[in-house]
PDB file of N, CA and C in Angstrom:
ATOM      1  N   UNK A   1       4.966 -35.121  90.684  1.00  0.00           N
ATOM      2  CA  UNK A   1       4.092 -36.081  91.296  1.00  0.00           C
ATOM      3  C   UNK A   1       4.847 -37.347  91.681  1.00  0.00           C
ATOM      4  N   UNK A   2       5.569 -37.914  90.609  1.00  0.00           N
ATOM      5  CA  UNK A   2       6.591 -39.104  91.050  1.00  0.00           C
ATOM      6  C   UNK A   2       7.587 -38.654  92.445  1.00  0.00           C
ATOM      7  N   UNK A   3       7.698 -37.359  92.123  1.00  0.00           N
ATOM      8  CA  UNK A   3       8.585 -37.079  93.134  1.00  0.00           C
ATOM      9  C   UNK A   3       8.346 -36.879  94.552  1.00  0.00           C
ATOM     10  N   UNK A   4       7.159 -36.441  94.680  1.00  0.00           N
ATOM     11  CA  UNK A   4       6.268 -36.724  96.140  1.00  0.00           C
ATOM     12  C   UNK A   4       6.135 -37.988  96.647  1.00  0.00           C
ATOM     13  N   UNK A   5       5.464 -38.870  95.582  1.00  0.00           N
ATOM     14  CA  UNK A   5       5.352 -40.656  95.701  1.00  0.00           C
ATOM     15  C   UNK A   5       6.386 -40.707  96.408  1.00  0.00           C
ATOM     16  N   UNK A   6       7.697 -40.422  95.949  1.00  0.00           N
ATOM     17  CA  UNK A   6       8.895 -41.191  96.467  1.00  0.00           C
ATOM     18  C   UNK A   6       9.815 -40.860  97.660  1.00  0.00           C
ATOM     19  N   UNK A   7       8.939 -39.777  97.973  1.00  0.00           N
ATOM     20  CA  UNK A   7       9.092 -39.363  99.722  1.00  0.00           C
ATOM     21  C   UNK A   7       8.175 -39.447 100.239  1.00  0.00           C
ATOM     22  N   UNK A   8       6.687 -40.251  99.925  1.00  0.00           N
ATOM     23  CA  UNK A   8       5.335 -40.488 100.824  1.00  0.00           C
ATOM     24  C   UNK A   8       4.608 -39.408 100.998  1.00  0.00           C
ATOM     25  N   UNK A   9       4.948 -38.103 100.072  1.00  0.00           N
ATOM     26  CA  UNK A   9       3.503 -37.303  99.961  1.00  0.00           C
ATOM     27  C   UNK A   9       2.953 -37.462  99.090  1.00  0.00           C
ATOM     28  N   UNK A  10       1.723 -36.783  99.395  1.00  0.00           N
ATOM     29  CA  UNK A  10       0.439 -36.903  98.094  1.00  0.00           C
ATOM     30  C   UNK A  10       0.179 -36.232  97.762  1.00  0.00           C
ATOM     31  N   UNK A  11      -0.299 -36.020  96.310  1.00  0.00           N
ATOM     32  CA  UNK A  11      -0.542 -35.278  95.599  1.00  0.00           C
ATOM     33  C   UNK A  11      -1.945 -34.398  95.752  1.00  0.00           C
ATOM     34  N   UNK A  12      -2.358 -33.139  95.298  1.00  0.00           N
ATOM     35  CA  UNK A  12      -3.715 -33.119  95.439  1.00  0.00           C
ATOM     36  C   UNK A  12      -4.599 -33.360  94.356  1.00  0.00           C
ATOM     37  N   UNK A  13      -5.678 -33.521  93.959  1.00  0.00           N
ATOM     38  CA  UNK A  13      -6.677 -33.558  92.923  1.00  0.00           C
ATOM     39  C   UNK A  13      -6.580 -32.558  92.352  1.00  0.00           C
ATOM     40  N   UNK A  14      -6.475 -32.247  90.983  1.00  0.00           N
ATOM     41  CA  UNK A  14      -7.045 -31.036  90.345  1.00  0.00           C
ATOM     42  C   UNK A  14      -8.024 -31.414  89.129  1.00  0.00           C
ATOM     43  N   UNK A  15      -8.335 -30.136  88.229  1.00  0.00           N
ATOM     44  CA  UNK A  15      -8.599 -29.505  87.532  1.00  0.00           C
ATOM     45  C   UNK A  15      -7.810 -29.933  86.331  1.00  0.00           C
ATOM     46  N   UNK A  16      -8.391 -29.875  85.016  1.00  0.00           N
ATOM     47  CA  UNK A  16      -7.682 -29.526  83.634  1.00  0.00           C
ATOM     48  C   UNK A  16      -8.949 -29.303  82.482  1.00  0.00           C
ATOM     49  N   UNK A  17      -8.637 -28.600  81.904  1.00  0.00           N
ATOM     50  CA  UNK A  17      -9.677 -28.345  80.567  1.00  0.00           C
ATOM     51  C   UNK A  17      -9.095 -28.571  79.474  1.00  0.00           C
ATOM     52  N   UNK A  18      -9.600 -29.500  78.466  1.00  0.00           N
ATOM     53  CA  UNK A  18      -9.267 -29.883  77.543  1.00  0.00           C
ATOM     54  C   UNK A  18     -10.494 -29.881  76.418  1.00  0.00           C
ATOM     55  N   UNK A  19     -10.540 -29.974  75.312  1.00  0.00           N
ATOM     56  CA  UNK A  19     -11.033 -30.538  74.135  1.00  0.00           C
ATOM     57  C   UNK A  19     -11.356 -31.870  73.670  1.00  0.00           C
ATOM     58  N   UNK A  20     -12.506 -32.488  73.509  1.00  0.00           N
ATOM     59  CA  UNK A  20     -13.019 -34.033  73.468  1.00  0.00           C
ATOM     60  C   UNK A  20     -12.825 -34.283  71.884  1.00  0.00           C
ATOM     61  N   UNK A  21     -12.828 -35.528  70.912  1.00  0.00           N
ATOM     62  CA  UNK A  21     -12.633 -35.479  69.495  1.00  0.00           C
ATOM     63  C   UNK A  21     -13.677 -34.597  68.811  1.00  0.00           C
ATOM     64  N   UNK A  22     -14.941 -34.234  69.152  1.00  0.00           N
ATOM     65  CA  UNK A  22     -15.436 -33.255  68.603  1.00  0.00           C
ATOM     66  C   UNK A  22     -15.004 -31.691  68.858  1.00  0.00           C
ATOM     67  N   UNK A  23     -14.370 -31.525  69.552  1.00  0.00           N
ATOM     68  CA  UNK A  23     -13.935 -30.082  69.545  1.00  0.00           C
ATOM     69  C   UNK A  23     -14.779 -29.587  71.101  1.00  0.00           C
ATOM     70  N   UNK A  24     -15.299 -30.285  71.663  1.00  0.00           N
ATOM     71  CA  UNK A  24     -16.278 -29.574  72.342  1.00  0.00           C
ATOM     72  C   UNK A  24     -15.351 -30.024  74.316  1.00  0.00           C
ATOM     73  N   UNK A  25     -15.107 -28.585  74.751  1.00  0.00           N
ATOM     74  CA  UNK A  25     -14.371 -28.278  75.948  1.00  0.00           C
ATOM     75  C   UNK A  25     -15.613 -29.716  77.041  1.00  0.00           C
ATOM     76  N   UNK A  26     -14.316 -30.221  77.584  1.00  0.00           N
ATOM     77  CA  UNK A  26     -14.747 -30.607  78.883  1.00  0.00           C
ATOM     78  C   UNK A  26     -13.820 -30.417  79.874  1.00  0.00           C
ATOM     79  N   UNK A  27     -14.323 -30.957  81.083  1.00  0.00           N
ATOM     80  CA  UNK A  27     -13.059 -30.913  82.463  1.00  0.00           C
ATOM     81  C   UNK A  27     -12.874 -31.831  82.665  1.00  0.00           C
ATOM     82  N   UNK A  28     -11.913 -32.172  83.318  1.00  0.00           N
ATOM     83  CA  UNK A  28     -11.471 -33.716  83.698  1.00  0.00           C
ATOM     84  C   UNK A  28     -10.661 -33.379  85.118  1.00  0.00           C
ATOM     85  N   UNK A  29     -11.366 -34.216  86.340  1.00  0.00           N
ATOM     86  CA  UNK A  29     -10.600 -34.135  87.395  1.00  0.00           C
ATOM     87  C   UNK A  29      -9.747 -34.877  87.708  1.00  0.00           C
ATOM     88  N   UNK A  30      -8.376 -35.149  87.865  1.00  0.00           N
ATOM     89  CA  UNK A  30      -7.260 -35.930  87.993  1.00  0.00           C
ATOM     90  C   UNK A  30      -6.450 -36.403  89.548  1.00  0.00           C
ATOM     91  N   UNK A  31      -6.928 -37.118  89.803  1.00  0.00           N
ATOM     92  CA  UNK A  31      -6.488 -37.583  91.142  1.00  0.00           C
ATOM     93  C   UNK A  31      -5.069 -38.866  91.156  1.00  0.00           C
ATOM     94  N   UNK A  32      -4.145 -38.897  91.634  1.00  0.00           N
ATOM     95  CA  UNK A  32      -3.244 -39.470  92.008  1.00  0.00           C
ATOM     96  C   UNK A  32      -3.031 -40.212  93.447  1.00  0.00           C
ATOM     97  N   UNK A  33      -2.654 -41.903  93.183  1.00  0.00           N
ATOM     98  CA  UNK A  33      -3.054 -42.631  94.300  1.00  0.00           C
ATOM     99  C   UNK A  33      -1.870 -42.818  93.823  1.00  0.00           C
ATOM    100  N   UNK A  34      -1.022 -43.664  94.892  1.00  0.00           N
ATOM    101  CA  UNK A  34       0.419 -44.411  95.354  1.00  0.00           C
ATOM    102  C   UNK A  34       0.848 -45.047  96.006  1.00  0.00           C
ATOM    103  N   UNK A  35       0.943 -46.370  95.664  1.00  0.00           N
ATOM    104  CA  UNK A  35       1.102 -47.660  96.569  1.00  0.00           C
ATOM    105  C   UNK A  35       3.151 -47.232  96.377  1.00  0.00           C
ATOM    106  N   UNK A  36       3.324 -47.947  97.624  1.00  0.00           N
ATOM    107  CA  UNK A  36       4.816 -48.251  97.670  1.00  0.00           C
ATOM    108  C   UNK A  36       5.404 -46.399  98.273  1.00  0.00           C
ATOM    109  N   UNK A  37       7.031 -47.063  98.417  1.00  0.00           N
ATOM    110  CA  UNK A  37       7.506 -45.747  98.784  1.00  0.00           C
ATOM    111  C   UNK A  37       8.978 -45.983  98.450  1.00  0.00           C
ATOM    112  N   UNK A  38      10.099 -45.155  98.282  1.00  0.00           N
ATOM    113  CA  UNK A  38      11.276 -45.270  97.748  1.00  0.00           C
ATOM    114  C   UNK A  38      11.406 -45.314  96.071  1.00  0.00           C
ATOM    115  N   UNK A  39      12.210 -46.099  95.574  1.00  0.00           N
ATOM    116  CA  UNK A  39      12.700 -46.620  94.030  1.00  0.00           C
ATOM    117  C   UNK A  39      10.994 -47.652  93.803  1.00  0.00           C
ATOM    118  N   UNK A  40      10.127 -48.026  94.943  1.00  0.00           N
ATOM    119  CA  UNK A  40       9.222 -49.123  94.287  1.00  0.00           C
ATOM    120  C   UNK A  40       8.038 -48.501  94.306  1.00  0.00           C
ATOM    121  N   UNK A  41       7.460 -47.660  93.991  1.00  0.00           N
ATOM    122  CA  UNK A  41       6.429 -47.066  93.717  1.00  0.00           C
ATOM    123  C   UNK A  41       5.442 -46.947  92.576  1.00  0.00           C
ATOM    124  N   UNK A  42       4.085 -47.547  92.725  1.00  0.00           N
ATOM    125  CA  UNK A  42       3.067 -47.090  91.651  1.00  0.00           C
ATOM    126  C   UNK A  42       2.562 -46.015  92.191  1.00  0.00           C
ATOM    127  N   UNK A  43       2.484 -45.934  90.828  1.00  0.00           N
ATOM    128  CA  UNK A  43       1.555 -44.616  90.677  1.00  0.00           C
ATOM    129  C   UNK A  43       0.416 -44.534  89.785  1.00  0.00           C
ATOM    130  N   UNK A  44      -0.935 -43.976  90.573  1.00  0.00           N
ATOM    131  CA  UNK A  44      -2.440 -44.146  89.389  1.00  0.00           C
ATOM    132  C   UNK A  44      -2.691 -43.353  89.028  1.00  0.00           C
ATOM    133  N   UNK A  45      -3.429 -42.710  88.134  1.00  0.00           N
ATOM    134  CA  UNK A  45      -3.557 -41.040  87.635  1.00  0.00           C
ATOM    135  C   UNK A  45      -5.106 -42.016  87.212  1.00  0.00           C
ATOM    136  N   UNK A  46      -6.201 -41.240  88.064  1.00  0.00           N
ATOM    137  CA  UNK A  46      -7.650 -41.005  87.563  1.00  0.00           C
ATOM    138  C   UNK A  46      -8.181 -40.179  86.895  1.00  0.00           C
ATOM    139  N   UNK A  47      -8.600 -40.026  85.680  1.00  0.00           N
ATOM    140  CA  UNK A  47      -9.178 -39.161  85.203  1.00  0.00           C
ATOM    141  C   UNK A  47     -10.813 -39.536  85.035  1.00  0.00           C
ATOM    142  N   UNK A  48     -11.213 -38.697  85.798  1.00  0.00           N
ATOM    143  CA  UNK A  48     -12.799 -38.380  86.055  1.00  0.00           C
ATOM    144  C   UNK A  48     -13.237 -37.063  85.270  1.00  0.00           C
ATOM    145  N   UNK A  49     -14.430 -37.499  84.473  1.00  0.00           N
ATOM    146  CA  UNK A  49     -14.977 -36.468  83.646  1.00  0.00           C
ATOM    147  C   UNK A  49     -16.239 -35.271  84.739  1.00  0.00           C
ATOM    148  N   UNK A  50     -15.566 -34.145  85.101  1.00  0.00           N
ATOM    149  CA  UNK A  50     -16.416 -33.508  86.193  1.00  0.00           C
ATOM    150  C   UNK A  50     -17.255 -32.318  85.041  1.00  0.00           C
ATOM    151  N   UNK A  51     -17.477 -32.592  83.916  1.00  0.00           N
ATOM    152  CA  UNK A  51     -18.061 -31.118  83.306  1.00  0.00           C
ATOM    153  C   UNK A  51     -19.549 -30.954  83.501  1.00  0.00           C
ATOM    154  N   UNK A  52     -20.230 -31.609  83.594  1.00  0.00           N
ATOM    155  CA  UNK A  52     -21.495 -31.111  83.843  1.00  0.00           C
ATOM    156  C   UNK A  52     -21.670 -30.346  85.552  1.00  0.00           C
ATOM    157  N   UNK A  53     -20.367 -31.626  86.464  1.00  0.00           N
ATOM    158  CA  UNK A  53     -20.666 -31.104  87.770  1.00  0.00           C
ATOM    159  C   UNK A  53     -19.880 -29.688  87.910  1.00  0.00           C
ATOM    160  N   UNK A  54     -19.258 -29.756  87.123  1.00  0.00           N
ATOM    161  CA  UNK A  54     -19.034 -27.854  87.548  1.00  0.00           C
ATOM    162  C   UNK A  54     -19.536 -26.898  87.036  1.00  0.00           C
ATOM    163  N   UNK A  55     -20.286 -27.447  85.934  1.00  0.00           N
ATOM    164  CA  UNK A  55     -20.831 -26.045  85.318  1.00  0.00           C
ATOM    165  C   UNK A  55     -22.613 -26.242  86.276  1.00  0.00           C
ATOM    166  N   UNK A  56     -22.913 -27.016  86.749  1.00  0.00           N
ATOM    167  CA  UNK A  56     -23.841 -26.847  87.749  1.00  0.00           C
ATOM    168  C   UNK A  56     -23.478 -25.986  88.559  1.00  0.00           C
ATOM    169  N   UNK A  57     -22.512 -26.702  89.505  1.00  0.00           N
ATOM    170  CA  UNK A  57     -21.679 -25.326  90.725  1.00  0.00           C
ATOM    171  C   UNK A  57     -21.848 -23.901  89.882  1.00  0.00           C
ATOM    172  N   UNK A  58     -20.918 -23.850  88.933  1.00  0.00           N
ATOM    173  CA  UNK A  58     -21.147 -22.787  88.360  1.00  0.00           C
ATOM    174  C   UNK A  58     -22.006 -21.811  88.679  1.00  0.00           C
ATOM    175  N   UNK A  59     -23.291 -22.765  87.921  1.00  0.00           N
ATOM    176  CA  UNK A  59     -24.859 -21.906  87.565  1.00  0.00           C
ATOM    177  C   UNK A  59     -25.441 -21.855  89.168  1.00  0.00           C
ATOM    178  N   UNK A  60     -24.631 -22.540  89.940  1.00  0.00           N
ATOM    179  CA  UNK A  60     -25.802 -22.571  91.530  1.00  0.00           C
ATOM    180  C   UNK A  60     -24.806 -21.450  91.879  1.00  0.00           C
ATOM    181  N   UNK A  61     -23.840 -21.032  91.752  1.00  0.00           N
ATOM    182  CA  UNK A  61     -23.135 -20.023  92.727  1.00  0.00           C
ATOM    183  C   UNK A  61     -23.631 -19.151  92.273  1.00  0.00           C
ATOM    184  N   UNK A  62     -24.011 -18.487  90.877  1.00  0.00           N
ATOM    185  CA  UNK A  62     -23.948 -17.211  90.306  1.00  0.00           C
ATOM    186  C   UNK A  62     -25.898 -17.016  90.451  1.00  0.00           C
ATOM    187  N   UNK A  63     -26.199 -17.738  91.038  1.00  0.00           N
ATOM    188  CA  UNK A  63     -27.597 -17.480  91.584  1.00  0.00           C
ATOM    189  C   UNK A  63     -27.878 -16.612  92.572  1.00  0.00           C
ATOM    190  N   UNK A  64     -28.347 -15.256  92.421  1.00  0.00           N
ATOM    191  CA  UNK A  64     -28.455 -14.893  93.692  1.00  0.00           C
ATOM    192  C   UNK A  64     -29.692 -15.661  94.897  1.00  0.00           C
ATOM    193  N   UNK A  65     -29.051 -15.265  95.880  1.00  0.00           N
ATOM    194  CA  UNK A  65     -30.013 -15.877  97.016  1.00  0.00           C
ATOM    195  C   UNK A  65     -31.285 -15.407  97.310  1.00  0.00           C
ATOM    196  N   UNK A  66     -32.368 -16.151  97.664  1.00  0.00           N
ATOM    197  CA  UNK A  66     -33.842 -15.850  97.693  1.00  0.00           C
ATOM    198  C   UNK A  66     -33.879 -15.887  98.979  1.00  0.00           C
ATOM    199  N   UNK A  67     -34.862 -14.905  99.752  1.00  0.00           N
ATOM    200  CA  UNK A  67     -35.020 -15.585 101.257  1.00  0.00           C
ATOM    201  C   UNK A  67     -36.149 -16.565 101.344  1.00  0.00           C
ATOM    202  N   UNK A  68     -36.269 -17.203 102.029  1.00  0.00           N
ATOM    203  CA  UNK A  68     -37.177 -18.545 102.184  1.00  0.00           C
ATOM    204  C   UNK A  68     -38.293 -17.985 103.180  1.00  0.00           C
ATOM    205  N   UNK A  69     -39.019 -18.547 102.265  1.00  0.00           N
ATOM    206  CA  UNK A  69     -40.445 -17.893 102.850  1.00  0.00           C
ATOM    207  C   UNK A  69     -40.897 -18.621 104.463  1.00  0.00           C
ATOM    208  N   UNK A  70     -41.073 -17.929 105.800  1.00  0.00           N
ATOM    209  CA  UNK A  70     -41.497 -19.103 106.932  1.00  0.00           C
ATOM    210  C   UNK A  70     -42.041 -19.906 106.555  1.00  0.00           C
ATOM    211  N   UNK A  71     -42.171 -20.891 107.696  1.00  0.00           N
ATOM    212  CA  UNK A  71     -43.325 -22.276 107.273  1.00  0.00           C
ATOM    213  C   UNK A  71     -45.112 -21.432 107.464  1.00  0.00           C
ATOM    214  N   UNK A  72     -45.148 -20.434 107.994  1.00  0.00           N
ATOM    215  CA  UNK A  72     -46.723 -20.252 108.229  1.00  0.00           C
ATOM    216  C   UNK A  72     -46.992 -19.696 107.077  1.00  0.00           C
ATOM    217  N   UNK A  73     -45.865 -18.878 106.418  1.00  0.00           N
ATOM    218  CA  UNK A  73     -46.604 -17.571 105.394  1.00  0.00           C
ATOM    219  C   UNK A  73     -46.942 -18.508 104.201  1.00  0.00           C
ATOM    220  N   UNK A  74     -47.522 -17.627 103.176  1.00  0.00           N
ATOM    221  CA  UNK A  74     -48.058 -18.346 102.328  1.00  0.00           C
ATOM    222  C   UNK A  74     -47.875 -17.331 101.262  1.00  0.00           C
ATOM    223  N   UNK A  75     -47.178 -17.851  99.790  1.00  0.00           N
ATOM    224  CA  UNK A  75     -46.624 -16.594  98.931  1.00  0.00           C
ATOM    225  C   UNK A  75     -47.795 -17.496  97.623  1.00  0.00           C
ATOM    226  N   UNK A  76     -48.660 -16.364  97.347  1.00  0.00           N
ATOM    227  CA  UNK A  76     -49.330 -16.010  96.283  1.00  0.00           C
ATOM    228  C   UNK A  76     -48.636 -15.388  95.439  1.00  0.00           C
ATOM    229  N   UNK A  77     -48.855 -15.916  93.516  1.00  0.00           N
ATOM    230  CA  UNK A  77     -48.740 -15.052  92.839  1.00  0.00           C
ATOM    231  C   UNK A  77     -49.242 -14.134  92.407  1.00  0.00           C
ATOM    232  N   UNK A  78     -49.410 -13.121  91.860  1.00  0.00           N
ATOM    233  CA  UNK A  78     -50.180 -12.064  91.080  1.00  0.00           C
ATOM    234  C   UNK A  78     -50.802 -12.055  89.423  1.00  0.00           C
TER     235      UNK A  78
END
């Protein structure tokens, strides 16, 4: 990552799974920003807590698809 900084590419965002002090798995998404270029370069490392938003994705992908009823019809239950 330093080493991209210091030729002016960027890094991409990822992914990591780790363990919180209770033991209990979360994700953390990690993004890298970089001011400067050459020997003078910062570098930021964000860590954003994404676990609820992926295990949503998750649960919405593994949904199968319903077809949507037209606007005229009208779905009664039984």
């Amino acid at each position: 990552m330093v080493s991209n900084a210091r030729r002016g590419r960027g890094t991409l965002d990822f992914d990591i799974h780790v363990t919180d002090r209770d033991g209990r798995p979360r994700g953390l998404n990690i993004s890298i920003l970089v001011d400067g270029s050459g020997e003078d370069v910062t570098v930021l490392h964000l860590f954003r807590d994404v676990t609820h938003e992926r295990l949503v994705s998750r649960l919405a992908s593994s949904l199968p698809e319903q077809p949507v009823a037209d606007r005229g019809e009208t779905i009664t239950s039984s």
